[in-house]
C-alpha atoms as a PDB file:
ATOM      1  CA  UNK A   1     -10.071 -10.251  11.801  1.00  0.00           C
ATOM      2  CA  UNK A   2     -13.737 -10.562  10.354  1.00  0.00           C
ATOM      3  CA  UNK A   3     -15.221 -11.636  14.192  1.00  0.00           C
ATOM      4  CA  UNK A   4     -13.431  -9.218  15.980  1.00  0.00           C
ATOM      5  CA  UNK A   5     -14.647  -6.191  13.550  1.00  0.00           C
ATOM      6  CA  UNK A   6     -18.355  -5.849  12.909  1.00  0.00           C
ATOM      7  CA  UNK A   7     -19.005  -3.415  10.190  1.00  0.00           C
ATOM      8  CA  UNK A   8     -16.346  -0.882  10.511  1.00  0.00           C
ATOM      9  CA  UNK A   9     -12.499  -1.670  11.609  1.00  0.00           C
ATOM     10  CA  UNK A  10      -9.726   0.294  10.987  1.00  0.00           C
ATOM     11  CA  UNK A  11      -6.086  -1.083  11.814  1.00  0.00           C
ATOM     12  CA  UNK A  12      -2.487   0.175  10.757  1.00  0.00           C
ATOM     13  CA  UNK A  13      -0.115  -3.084  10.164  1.00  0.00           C
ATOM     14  CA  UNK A  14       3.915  -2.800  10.611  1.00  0.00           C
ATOM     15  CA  UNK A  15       5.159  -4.965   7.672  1.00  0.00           C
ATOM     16  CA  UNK A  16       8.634  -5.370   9.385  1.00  0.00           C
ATOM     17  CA  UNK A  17       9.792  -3.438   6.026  1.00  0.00           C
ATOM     18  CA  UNK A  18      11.335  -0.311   5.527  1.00  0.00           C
ATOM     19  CA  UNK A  19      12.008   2.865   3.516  1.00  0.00           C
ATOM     20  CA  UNK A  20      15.686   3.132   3.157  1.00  0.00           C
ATOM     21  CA  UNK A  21      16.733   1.298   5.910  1.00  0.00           C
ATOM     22  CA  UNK A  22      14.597   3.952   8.197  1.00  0.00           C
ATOM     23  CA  UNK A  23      11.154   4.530   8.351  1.00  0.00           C
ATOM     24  CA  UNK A  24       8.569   1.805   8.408  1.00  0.00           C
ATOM     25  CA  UNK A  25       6.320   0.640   5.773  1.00  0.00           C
ATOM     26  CA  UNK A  26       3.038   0.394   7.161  1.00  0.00           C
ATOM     27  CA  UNK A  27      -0.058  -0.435   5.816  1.00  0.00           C
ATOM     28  CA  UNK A  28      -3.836   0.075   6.783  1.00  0.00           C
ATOM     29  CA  UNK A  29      -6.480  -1.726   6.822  1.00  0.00           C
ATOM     30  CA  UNK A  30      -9.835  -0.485   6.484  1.00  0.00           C
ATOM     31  CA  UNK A  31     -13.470  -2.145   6.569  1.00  0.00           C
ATOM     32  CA  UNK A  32     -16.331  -0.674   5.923  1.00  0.00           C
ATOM     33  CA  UNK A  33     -19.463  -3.228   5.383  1.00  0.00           C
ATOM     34  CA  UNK A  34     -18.006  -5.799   3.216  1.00  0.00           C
ATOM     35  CA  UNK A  35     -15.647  -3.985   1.415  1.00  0.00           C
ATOM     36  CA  UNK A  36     -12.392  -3.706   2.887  1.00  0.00           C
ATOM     37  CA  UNK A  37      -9.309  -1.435   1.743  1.00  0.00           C
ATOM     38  CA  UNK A  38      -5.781  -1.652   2.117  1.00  0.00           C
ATOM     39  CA  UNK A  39      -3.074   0.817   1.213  1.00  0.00           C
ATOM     40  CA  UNK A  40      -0.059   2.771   2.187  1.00  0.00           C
ATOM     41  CA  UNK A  41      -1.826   5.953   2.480  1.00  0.00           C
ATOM     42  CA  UNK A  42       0.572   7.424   0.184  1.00  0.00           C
ATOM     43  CA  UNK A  43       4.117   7.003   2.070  1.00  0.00           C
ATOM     44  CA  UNK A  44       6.371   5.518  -1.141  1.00  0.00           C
ATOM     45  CA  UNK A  45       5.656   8.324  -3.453  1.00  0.00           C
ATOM     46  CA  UNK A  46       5.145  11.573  -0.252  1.00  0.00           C
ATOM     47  CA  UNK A  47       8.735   9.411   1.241  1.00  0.00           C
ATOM     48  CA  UNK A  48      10.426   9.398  -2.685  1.00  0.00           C
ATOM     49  CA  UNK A  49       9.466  13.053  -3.043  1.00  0.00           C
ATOM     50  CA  UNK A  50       9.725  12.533  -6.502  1.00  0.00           C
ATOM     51  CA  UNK A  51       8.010  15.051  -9.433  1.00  0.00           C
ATOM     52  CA  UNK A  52       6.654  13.117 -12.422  1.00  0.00           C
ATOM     53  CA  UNK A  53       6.173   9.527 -10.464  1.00  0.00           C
ATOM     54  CA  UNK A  54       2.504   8.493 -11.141  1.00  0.00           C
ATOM     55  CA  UNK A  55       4.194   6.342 -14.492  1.00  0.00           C
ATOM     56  CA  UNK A  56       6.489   4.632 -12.203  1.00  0.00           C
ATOM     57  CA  UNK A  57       4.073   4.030  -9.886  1.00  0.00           C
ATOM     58  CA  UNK A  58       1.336   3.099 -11.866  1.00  0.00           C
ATOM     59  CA  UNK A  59       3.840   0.644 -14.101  1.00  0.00           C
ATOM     60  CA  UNK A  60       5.353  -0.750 -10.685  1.00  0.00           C
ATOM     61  CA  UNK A  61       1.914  -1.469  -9.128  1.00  0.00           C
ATOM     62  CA  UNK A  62       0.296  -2.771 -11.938  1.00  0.00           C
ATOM     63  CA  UNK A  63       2.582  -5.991 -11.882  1.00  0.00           C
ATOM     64  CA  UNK A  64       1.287  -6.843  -8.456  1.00  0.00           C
ATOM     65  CA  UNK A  65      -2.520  -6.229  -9.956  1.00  0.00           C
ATOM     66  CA  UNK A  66      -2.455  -3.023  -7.102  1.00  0.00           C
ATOM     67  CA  UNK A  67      -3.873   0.353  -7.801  1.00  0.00           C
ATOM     68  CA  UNK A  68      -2.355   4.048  -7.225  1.00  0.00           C
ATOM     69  CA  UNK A  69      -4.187   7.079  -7.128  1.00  0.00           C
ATOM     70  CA  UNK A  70      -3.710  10.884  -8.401  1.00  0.00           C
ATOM     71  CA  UNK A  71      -2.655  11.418  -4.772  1.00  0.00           C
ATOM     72  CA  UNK A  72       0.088   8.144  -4.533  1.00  0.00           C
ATOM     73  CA  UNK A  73      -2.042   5.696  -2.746  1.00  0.00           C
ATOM     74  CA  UNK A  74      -1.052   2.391  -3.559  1.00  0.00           C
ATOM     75  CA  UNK A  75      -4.042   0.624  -2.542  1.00  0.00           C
ATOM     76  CA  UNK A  76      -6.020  -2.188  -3.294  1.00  0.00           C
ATOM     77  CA  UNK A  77      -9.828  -2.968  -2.338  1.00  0.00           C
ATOM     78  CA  UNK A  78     -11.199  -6.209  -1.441  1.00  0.00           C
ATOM     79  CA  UNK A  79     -13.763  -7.725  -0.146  1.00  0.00           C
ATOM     80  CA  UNK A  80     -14.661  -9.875   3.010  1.00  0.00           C
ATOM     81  CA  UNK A  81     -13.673 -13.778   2.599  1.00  0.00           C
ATOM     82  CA  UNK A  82      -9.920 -12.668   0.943  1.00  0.00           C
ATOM     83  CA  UNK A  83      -6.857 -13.386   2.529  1.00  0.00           C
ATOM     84  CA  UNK A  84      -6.271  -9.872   4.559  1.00  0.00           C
ATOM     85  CA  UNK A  85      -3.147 -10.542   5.638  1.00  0.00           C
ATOM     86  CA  UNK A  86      -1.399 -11.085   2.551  1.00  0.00           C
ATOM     87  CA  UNK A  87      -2.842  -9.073   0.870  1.00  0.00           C
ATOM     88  CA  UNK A  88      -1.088  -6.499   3.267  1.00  0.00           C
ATOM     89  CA  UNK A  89       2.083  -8.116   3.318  1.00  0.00           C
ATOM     90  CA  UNK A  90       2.133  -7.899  -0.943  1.00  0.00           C
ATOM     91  CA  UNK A  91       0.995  -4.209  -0.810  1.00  0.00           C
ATOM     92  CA  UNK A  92       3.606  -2.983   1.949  1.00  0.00           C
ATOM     93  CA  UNK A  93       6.656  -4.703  -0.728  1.00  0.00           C
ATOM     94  CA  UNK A  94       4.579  -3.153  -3.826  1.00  0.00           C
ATOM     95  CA  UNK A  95       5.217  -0.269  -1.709  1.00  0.00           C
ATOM     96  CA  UNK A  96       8.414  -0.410  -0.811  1.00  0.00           C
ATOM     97  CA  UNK A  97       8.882  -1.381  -4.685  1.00  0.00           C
ATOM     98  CA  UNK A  98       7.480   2.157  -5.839  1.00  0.00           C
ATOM     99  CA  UNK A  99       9.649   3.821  -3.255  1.00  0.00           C
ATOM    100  CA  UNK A 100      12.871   1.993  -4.799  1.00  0.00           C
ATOM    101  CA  UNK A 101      11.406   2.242  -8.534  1.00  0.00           C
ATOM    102  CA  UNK A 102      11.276   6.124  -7.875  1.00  0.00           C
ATOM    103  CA  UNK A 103      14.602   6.294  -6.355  1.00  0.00           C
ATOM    104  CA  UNK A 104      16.176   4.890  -9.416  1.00  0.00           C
ATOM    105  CA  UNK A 105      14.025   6.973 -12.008  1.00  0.00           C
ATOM    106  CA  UNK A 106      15.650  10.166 -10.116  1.00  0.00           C
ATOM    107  CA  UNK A 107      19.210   8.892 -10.416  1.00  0.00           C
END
């Protein structure tokens, strides 16, 4: 992925996974330099629609050593020489995690 990139890439990954059965969880990958981020752009918590979800989140992310923002990113940054990949494939199931985790909180 490094070679084929330069200093700036930008790709959105289909994890196979999905939200309820439905909707793909996809995750992007972005590099800038040598930093490189990957998140959900905010899909589990806009899909959950859920009020009062950033403790969820943050409590469900944090066991996967992830990050979520005041906006629901579940993201992660990393630098060039890390495994990409699965890195990816951990943040699209942290992802799908939230989504669930928020589900249940609303039941």
């Amino acid at each position: 992925m490094r070679a084929s990139w330069g200093d700036e890439g930008e790709v959105v990954l289909d994890s196979g996974l999905t939200y309820d059965g439905a909707d793909p969880v996809r995750v992007r990958v972005r590099k800038r330099g040598i930093r490189i981020d990957i998140s959900d752009d905010g899909a589990a918590v806009r899909k959950a629609g859920i009020q009062g979800w950033r403790e969820t989140a943050e409590r469900t992310v944090e066991l996967e050593g992830f990050n979520v923002n005041r906006a629901g990113v579940v993201f992660v940054p990393v630098v060039e020489g890390r495994d990409i990949g699965s890195l990816a494939e951990r943040l699209a199931a942290t992802s799908l995690a939230v989504y669930g985790d928020l589900l249940a909180q609303d039941d």
